[in-house]
Protein backbone atom coordinates (compact mmCIF):
# COMPACT_ATOMS: atom_id res chain seq x y z
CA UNK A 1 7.15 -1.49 -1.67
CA UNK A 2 10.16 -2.51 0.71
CA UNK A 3 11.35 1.27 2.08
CA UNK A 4 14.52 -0.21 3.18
CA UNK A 5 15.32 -1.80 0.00
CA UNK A 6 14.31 2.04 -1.55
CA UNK A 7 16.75 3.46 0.46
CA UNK A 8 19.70 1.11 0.23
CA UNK A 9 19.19 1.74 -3.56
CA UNK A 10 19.59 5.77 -2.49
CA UNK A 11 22.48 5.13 -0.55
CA UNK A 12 24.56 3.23 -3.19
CA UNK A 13 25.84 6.13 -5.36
CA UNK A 14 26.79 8.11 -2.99
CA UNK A 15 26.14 8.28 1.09
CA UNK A 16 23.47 10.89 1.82
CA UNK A 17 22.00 12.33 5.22
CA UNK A 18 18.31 11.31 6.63
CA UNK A 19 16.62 14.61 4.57
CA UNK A 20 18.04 13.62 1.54
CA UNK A 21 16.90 9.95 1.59
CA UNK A 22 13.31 11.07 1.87
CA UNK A 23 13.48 14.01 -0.36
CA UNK A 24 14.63 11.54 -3.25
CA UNK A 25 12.54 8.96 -2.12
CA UNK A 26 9.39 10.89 -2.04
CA UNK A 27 10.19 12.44 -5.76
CA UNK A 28 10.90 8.91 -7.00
CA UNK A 29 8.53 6.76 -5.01
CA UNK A 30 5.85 8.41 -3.46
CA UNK A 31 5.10 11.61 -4.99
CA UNK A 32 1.85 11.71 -3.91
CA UNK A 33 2.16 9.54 -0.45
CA UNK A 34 5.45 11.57 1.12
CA UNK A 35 7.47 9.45 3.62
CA UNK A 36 7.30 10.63 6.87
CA UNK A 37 10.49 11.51 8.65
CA UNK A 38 9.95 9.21 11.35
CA UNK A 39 9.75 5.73 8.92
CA UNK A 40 13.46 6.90 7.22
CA UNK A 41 14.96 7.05 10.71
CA UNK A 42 13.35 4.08 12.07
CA UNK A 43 13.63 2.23 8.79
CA UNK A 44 17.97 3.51 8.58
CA UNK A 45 17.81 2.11 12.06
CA UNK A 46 16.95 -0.98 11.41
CA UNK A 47 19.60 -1.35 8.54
CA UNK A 48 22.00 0.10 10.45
CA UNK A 49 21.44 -2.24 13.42
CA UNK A 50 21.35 -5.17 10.81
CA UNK A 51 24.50 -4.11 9.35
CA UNK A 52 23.04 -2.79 5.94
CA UNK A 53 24.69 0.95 6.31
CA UNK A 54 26.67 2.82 9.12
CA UNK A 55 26.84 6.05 9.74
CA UNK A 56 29.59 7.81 7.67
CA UNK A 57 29.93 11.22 9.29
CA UNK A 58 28.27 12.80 11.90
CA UNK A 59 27.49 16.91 10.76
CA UNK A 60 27.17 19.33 13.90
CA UNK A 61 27.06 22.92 12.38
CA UNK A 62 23.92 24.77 13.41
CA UNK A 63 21.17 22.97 15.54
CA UNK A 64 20.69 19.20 15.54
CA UNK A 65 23.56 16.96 14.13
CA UNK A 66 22.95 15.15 11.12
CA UNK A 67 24.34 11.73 10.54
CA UNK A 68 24.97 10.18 6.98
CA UNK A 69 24.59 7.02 5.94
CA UNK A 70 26.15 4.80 3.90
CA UNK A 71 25.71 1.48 2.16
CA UNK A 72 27.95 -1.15 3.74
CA UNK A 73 28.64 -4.32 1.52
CA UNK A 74 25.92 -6.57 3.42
CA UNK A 75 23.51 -3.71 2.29
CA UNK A 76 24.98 -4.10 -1.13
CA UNK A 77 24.49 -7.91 -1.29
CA UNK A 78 20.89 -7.21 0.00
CA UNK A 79 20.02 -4.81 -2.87
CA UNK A 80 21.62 -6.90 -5.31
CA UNK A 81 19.58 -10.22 -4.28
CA UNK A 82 16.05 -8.24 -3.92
CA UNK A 83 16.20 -6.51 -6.98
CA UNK A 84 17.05 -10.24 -8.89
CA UNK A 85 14.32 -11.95 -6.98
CA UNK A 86 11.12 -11.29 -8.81
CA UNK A 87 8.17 -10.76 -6.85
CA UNK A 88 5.14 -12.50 -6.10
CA UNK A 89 2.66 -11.69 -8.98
CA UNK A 90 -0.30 -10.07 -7.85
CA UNK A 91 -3.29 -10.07 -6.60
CA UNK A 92 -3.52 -12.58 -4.41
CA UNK A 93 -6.75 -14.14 -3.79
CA UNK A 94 -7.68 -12.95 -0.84
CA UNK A 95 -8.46 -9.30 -2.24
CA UNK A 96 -10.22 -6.61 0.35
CA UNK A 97 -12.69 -6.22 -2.30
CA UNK A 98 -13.56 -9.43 -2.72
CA UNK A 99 -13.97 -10.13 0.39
CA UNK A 100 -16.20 -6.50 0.82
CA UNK A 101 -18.29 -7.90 -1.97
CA UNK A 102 -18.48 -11.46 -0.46
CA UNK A 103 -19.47 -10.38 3.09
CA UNK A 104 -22.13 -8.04 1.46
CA UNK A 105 -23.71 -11.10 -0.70
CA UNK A 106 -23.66 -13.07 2.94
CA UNK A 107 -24.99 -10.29 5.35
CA UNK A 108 -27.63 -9.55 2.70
CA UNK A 109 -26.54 -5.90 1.72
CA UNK A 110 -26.86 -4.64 -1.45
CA UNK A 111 -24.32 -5.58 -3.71
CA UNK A 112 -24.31 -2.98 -6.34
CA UNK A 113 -24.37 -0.04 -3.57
CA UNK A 114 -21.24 -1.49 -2.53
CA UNK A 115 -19.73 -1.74 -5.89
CA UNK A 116 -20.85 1.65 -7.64
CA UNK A 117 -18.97 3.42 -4.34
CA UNK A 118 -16.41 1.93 -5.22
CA UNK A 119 -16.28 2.29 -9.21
CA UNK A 120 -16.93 6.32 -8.14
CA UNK A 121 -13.65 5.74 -6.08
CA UNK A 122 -11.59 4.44 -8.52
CA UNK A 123 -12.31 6.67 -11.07
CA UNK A 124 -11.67 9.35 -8.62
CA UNK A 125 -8.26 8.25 -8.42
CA UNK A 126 -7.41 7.83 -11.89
CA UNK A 127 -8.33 11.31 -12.69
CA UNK A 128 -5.30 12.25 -9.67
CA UNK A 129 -3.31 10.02 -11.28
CA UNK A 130 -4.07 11.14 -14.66
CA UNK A 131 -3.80 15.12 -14.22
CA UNK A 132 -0.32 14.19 -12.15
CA UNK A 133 1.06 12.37 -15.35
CA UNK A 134 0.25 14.89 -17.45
CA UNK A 135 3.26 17.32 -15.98
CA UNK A 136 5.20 14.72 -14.42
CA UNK A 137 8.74 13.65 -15.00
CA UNK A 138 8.89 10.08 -17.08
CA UNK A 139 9.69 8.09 -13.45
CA UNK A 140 6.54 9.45 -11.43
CA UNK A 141 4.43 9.23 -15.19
CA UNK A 142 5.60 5.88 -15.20
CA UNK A 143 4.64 4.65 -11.53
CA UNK A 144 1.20 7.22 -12.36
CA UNK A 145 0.82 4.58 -15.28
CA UNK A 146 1.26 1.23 -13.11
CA UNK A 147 -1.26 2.23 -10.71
CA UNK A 148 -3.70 3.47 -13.10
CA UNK A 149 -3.24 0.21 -15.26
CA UNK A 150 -4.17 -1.88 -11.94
CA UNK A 151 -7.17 0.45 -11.69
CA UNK A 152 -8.40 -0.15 -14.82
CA UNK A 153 -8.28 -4.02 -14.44
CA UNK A 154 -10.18 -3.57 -11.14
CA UNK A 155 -12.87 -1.71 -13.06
CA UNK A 156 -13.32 -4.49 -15.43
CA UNK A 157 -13.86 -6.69 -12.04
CA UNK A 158 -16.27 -4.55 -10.38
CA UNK A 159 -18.28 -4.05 -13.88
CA UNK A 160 -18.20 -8.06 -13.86
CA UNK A 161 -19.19 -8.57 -10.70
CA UNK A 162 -22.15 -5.76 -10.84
CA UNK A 163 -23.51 -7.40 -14.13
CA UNK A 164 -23.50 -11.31 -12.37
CA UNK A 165 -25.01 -9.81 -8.69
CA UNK A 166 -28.17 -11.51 -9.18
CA UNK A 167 -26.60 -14.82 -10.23
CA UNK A 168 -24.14 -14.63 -7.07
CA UNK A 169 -27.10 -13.84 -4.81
CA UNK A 170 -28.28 -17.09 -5.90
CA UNK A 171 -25.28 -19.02 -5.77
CA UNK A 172 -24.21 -17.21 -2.26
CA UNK A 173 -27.10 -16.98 -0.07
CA UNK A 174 -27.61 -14.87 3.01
CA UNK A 175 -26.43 -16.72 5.72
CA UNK A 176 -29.31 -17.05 8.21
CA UNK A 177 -28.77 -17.64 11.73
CA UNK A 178 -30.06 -21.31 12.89
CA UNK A 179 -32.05 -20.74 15.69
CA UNK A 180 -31.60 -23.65 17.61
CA UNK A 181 -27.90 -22.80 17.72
CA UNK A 182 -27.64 -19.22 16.98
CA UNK A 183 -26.54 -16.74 20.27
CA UNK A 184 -29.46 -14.20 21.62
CA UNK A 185 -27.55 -10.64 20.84
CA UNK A 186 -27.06 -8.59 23.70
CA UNK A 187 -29.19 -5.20 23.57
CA UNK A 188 -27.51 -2.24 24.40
CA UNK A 189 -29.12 -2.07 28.03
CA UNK A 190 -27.15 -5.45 28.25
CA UNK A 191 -24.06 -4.22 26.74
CA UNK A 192 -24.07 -1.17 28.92
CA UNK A 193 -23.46 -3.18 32.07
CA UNK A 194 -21.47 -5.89 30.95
């Protein structure tokens, strides 16, 4: 997710302070991943600095001042052309968990260790995501529903994937160091003075 595209979108209706942007953000975005303070300031930086919002007021009352920010034009033109562009479809083919599952084939690990971890992981996290939806207003049920529709399609994968192990054993083997070319490890007497 672009943050700063999040926020311009915040900012748009109405100028807000720094508190406000990640309160609404985290209720609308990231109800279960908050947004730490520190990314909306550095992230309002940045748009400031690129001429995306200024700062409208600066507050002083009690402790601290607060600043609000507002959407300048530029940041308006921004929104408008990343919300039209659509986005690369996903995955892309470099997944981590292919890759997890490839490396294990090559370094001779069990494969279906790896891949029952992580089935036990995923449907970890659809039961969150489930019992969240359950209570939660239609945009977070809606975002709960995304990710658990991703989840489900990497399930199908990783059931694939454990039922053909054997057959990619054989059509991956274990790479095998060449002797004549392969590096003598260093032991960890050797490492320890190196």
């Amino acid at each position: 997710m672009s943050t700063a595209h999040a926020l311009l979108g915040l900012l748009e209706p109405a100028p807000r302070h720094g508190y406000d942007l990640k309160r609404l953000f985290d209720r609308y975005f990231a109800p279960d991943r908050p947004l730490a303070f520190g990314q909306v300031y550095a992230t309002l930086g940045r748009l400031e600095r690129d001429g995306r919002v200024v700062v409208a007021s600066v507050d002083q009352a009690e402790g601290p001042e607060r600043k609000t920010y507002a959407i300048t034009g530029a940041g308006e033109r921004d929104l408008d052309d990343w919300l039209r562009d659509p986005i690369d479809p996903e995955p892309h083919l470099q997944a981590t968990l292919f890759t997890k599952v490839t490396l294990a084939v090559l370094t001779g690990r069990p494969v279906t260790k790896l891949l029952d971890a992580q089935r036990h992981a995923h449907l970890a996290r659809m039961r969150e995501l489930t019992t969240l939806r359950r209570d939660a207003a239609l945009p977070v049920a809606l975002l709960a529903d995304y990710a658990l529709f991703h989840l489900e399609a990497d399930l199908r994968w990783i059931e694939l994937t454990a039922a053909r192990a054997d057959e990619l054993g054989r059509v991956i083997p274990p790479l095998i160091a060449d002797p004549a070319t392969a590096e003598v490890r260093p032991t960890s007497v050797e490492t320890s003075h190196a």
